[in-house]
N, C-alpha and C. Protein backbone atom coordinates (compact mmCIF):
# COMPACT_ATOMS: atom_id res chain seq x y z
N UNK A 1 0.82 -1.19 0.00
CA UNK A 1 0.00 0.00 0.00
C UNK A 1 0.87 1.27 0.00
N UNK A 2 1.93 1.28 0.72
CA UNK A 2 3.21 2.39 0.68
C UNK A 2 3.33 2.70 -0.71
N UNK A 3 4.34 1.61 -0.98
CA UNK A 3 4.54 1.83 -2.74
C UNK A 3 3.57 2.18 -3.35
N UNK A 4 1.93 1.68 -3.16
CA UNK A 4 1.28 2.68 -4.44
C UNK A 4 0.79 3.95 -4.02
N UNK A 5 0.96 4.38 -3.08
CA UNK A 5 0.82 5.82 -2.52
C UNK A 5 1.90 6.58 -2.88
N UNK A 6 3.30 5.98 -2.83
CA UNK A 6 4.26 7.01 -2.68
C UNK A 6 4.60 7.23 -4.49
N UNK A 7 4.27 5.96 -4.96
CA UNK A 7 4.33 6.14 -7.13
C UNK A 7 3.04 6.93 -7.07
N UNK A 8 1.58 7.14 -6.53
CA UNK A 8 0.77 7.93 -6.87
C UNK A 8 1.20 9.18 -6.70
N UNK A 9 2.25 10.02 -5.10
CA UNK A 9 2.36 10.67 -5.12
C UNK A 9 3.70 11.60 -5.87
N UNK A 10 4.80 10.83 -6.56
CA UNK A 10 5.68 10.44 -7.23
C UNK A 10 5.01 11.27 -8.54
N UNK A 11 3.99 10.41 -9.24
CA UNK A 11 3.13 10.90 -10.33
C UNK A 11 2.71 12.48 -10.21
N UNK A 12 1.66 12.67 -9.15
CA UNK A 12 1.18 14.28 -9.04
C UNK A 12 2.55 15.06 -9.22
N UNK A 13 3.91 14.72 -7.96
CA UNK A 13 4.73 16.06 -8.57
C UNK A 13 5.55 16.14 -9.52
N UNK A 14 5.19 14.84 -10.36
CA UNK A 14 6.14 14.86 -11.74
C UNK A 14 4.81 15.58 -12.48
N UNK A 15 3.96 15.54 -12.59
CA UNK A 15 2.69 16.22 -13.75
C UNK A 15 2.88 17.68 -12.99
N UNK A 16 2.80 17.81 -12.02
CA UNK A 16 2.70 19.44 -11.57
C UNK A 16 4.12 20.06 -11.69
N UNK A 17 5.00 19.43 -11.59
CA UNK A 17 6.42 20.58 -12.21
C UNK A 17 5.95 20.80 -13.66
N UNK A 18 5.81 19.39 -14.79
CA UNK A 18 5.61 19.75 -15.75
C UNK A 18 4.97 20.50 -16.25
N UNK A 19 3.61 20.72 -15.45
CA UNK A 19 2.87 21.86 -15.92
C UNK A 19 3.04 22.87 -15.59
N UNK A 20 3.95 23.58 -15.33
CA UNK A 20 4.27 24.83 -15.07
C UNK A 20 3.92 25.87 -16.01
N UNK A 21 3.37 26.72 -15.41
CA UNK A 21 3.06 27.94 -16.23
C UNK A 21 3.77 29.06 -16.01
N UNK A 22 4.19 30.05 -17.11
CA UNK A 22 5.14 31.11 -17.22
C UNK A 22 6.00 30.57 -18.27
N UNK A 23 7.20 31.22 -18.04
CA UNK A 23 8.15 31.64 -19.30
C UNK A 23 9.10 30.37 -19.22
N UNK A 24 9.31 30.09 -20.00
CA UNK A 24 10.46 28.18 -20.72
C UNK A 24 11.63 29.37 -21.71
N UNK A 25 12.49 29.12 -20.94
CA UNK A 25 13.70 29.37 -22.26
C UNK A 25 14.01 27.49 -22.65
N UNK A 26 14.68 27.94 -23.36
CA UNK A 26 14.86 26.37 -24.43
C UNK A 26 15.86 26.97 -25.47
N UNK A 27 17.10 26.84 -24.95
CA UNK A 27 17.98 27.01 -26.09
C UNK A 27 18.24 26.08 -27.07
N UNK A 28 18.76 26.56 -28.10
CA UNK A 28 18.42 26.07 -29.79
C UNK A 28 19.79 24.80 -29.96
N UNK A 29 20.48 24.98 -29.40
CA UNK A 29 22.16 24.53 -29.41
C UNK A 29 22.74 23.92 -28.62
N UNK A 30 21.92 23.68 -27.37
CA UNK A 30 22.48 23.41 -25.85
C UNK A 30 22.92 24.81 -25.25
N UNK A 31 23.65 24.58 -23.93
CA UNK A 31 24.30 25.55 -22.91
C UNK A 31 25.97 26.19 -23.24
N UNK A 32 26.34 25.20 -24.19
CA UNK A 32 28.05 24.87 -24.17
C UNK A 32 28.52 25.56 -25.93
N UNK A 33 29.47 26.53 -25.74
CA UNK A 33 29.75 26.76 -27.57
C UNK A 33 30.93 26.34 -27.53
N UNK A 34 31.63 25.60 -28.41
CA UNK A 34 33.01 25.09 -28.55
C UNK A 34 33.76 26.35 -29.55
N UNK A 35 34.65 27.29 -29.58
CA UNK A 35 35.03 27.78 -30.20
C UNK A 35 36.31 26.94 -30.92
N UNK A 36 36.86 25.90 -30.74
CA UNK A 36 37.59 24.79 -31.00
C UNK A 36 39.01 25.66 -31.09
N UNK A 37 39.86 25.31 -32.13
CA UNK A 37 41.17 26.01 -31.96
C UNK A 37 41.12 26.89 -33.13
N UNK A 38 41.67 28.20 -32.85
CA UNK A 38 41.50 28.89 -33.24
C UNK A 38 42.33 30.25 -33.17
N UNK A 39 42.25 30.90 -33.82
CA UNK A 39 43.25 32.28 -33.42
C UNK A 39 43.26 33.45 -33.52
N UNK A 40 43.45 34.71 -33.22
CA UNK A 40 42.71 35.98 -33.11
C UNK A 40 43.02 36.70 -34.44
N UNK A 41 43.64 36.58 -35.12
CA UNK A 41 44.22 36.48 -36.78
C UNK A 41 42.55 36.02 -37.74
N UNK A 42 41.92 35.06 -37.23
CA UNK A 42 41.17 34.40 -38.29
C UNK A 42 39.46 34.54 -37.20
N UNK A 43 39.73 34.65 -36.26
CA UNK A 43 38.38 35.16 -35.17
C UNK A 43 37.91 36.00 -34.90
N UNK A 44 36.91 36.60 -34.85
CA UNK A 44 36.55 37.81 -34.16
C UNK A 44 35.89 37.63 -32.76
N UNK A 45 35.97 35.96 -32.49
CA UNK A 45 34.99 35.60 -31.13
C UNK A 45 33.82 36.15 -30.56
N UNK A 46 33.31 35.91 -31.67
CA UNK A 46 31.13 36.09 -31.00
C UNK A 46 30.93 35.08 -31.63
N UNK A 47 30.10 34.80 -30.56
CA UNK A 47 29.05 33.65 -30.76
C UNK A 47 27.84 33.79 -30.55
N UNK A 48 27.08 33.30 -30.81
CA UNK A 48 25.42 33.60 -30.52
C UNK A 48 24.72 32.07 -30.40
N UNK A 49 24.03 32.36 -28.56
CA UNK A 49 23.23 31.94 -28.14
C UNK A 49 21.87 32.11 -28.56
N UNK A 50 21.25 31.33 -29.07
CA UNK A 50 19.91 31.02 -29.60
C UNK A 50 18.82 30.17 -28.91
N UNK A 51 18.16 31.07 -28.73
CA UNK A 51 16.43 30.53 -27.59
C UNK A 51 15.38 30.28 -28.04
N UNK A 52 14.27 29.68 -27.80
CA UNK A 52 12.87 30.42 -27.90
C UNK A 52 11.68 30.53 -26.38
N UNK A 53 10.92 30.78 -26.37
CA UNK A 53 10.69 31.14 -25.34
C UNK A 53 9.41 30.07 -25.56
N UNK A 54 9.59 29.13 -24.94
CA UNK A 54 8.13 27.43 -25.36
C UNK A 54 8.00 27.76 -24.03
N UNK A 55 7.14 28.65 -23.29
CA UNK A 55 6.42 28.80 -22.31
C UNK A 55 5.24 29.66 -22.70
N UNK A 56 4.19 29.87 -21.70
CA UNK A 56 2.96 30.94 -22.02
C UNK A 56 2.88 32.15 -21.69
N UNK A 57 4.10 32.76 -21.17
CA UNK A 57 4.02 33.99 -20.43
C UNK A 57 5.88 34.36 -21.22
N UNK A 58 5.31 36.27 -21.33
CA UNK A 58 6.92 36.41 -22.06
C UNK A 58 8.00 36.42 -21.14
N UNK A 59 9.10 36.15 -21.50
CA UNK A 59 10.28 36.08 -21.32
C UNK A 59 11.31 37.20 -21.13
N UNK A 60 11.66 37.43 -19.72
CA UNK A 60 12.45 38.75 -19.53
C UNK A 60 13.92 38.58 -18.92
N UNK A 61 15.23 38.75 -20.16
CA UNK A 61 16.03 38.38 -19.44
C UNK A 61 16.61 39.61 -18.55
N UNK A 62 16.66 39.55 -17.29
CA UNK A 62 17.05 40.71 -16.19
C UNK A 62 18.91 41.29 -16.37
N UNK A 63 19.58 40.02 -16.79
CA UNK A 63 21.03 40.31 -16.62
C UNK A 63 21.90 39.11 -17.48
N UNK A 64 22.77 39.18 -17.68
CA UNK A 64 23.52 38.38 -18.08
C UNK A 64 25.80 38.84 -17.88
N UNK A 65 26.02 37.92 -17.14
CA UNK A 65 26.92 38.60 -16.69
C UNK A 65 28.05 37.08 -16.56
N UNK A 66 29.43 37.61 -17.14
CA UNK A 66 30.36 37.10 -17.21
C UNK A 66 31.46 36.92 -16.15
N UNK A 67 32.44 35.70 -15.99
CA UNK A 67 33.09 35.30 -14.81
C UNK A 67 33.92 35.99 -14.90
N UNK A 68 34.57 36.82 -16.28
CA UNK A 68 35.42 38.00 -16.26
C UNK A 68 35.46 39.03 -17.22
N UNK A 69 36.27 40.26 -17.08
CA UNK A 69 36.09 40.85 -18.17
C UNK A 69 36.00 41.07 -19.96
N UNK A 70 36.54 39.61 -20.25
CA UNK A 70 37.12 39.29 -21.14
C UNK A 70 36.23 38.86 -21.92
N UNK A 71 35.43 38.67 -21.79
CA UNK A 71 33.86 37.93 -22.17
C UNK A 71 32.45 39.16 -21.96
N UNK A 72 31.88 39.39 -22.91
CA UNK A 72 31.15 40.62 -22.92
C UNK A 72 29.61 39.77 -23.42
N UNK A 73 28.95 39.66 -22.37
CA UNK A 73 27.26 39.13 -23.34
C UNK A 73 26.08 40.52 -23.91
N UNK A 74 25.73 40.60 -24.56
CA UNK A 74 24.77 41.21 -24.87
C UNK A 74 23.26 40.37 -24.68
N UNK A 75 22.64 40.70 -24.40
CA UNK A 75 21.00 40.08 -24.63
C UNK A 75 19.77 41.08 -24.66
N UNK A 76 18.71 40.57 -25.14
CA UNK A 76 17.54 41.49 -25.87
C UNK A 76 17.00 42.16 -24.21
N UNK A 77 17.40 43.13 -24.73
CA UNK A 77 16.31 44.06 -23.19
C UNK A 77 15.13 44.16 -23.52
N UNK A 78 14.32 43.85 -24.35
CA UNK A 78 12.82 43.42 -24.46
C UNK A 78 11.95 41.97 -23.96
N UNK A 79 11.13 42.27 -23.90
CA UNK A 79 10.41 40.58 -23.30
C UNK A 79 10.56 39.74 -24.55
N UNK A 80 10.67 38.87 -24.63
CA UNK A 80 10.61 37.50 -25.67
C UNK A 80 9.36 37.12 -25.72
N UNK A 81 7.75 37.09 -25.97
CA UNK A 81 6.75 36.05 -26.45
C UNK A 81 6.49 35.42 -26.41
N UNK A 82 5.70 34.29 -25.63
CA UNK A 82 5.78 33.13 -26.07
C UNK A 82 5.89 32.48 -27.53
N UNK A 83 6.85 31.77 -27.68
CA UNK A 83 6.56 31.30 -29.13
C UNK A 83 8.14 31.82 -30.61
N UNK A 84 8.27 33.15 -29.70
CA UNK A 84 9.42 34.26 -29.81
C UNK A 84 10.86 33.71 -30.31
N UNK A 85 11.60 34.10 -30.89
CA UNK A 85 12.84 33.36 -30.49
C UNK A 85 13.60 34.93 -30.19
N UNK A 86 14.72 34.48 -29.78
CA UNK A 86 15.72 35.24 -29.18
C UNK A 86 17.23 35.03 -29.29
N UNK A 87 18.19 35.92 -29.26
CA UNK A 87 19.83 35.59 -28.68
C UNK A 87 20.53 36.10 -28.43
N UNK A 88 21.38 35.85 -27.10
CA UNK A 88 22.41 36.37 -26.49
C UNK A 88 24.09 36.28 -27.21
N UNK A 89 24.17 37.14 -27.35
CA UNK A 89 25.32 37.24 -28.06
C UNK A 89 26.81 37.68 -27.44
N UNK A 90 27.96 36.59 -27.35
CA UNK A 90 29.04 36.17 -26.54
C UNK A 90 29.84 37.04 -27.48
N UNK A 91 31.09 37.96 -26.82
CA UNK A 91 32.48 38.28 -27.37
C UNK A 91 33.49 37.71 -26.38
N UNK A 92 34.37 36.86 -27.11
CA UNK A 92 35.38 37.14 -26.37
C UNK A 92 36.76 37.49 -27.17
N UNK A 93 37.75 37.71 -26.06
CA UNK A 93 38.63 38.86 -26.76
C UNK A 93 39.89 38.24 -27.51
N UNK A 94 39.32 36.98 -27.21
CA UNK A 94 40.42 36.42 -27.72
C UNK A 94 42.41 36.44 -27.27
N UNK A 95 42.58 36.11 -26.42
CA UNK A 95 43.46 36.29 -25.86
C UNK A 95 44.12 34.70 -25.89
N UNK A 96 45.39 34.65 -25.96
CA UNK A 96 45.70 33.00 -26.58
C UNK A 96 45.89 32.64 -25.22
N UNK A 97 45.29 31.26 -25.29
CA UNK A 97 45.33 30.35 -24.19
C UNK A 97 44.32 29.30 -24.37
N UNK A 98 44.07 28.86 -23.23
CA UNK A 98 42.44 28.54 -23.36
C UNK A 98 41.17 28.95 -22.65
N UNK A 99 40.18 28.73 -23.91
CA UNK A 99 38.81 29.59 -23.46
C UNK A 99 38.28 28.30 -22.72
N UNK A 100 37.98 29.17 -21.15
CA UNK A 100 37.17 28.41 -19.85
C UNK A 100 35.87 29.04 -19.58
N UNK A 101 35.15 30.20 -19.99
CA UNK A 101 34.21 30.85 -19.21
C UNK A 101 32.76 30.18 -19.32
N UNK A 102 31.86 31.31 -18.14
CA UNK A 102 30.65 31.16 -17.97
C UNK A 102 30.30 32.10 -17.87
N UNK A 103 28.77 32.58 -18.63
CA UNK A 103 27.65 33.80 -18.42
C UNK A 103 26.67 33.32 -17.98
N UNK A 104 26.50 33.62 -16.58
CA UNK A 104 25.27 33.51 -15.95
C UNK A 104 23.61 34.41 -16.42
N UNK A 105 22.93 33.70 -16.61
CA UNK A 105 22.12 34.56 -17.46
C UNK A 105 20.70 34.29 -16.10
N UNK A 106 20.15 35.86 -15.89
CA UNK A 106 18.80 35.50 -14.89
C UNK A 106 17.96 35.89 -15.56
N UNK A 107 17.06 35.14 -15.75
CA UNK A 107 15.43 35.15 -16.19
C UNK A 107 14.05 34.68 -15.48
N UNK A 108 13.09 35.24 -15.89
CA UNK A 108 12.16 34.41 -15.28
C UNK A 108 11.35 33.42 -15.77
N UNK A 109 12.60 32.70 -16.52
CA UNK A 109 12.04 31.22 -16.84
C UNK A 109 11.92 30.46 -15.50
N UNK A 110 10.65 29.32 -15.83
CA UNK A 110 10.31 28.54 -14.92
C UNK A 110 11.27 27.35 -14.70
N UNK A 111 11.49 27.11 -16.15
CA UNK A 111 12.27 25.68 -16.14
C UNK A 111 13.97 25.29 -15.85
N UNK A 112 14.59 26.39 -14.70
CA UNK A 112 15.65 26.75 -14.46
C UNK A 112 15.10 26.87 -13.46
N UNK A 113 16.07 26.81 -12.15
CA UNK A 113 15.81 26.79 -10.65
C UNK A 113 16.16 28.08 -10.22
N UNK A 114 15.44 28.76 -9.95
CA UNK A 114 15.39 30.17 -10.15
C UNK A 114 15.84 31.29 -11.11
N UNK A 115 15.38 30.71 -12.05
CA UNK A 115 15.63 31.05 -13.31
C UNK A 115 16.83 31.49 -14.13
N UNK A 116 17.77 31.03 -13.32
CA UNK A 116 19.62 31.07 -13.49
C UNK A 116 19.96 30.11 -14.59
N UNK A 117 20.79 30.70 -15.97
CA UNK A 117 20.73 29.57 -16.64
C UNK A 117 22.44 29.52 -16.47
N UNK A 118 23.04 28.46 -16.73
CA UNK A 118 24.71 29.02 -17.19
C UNK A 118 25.11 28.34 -18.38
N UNK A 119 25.88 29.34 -18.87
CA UNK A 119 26.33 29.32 -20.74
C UNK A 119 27.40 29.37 -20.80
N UNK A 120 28.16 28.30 -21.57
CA UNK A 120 29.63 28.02 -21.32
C UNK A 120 30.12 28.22 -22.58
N UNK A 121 31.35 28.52 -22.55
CA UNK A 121 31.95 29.11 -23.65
C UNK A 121 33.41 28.12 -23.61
N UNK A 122 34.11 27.49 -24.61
CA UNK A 122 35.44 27.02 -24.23
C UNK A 122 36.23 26.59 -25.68
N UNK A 123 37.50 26.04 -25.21
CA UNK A 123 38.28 26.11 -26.73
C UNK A 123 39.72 26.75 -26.52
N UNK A 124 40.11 26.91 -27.55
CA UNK A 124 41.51 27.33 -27.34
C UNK A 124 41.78 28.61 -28.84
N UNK A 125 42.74 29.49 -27.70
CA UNK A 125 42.99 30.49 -28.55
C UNK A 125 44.54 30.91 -28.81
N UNK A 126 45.04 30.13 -30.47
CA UNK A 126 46.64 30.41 -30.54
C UNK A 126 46.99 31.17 -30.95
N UNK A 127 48.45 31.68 -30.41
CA UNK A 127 49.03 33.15 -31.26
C UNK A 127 49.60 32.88 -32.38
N UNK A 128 49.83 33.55 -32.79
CA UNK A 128 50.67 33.94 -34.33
C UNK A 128 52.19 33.33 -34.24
N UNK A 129 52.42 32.77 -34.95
CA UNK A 129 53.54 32.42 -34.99
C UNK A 129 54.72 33.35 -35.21
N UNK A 130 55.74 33.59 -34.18
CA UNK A 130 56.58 34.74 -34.04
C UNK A 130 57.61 34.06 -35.35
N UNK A 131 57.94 34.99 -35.84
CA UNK A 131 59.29 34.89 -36.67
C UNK A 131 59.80 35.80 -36.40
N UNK A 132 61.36 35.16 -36.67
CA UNK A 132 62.46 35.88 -35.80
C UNK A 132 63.08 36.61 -37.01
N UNK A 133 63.63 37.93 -37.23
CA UNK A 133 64.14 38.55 -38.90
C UNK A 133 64.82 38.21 -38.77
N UNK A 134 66.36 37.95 -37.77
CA UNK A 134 67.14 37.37 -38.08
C UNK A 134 67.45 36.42 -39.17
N UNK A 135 66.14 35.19 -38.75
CA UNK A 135 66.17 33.79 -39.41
C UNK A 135 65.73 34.00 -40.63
N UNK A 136 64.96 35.25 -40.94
CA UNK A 136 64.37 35.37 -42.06
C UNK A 136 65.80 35.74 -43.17
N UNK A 137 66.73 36.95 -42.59
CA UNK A 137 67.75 36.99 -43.48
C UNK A 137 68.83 36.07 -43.74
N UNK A 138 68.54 35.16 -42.33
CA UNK A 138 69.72 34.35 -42.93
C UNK A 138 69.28 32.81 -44.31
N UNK A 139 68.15 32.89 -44.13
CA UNK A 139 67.77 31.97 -44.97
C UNK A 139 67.56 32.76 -46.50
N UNK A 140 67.31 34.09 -46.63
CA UNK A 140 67.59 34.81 -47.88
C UNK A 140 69.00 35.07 -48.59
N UNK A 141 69.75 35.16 -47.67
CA UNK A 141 70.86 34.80 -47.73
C UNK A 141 71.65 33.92 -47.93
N UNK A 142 71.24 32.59 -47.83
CA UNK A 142 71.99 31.26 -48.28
C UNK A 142 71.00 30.80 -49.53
N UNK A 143 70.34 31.35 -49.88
CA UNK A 143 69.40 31.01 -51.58
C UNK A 143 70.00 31.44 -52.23
């Protein structure tokens, strides 16, 4: 009798999260952009995060804010629609190493635990290959 009380009650709060009413972000791509390897020569590093808003109530993102300066998000200061699509749009500055960050983005989507989403950015960024003039004349020089 336990067990079918506790799967009946099991059931109600799996149907009642699901039915949540208000705003659903639902990004288009996942959470994660791979900028893969790459280099500030051939990059301009933006990326764009892509949403739509599959909830019934519009979509307001409040902030979106990066783990450092180096990483700049933009996002729509208007409500999103239900139905709407939307995107937050990532710079980074490209600086060689490797790309680790996160933009915390707050909304009042339902389907996020207090409506905190996090958007990861990663990959690697190489420099230019230094040449030395030296080496350059001495190899013009022995041709």
């Amino acid at each position: 009798m336990k067990r079918i009380l506790g799967l009946i009650a099991m059931f109600v709060i799996t149907v009642s999260a699901n039915a949540q009413s208000g705003a659903k972000l639902e990004l288009k791509n996942g959470d994660t952009i791979d900028y893969g390897v790459t280099s500030k020569d051939e990059d301009n590093g933006v990326r764009v995060f892509e949403f739509t808003n599959t909830g019934d109530a519009p979509l307001i993102i409040k902030e979106a804010k990066s783990t450092c300066g180096c990483t700049v998000p933009n996002w729509p200061k208007e409500a999103i629609a239900p139905g709407k699509t939307g995107k937050i749009e990532v710079k980074y500055n490209m600086n060689p190493g490797p790309i680790r960050k996160t933009i915390t983005v707050q909304s009042n989507a339902v389907n996020y635990p207090g409506g905190t989403v996090a958007l990861k950015i990663k990959g690697e960024v190489t420099s230019p290959e230094n040449t030395n003039l030296l080496e350059k004349k001495k190899t013009i020089v022995n041709q």
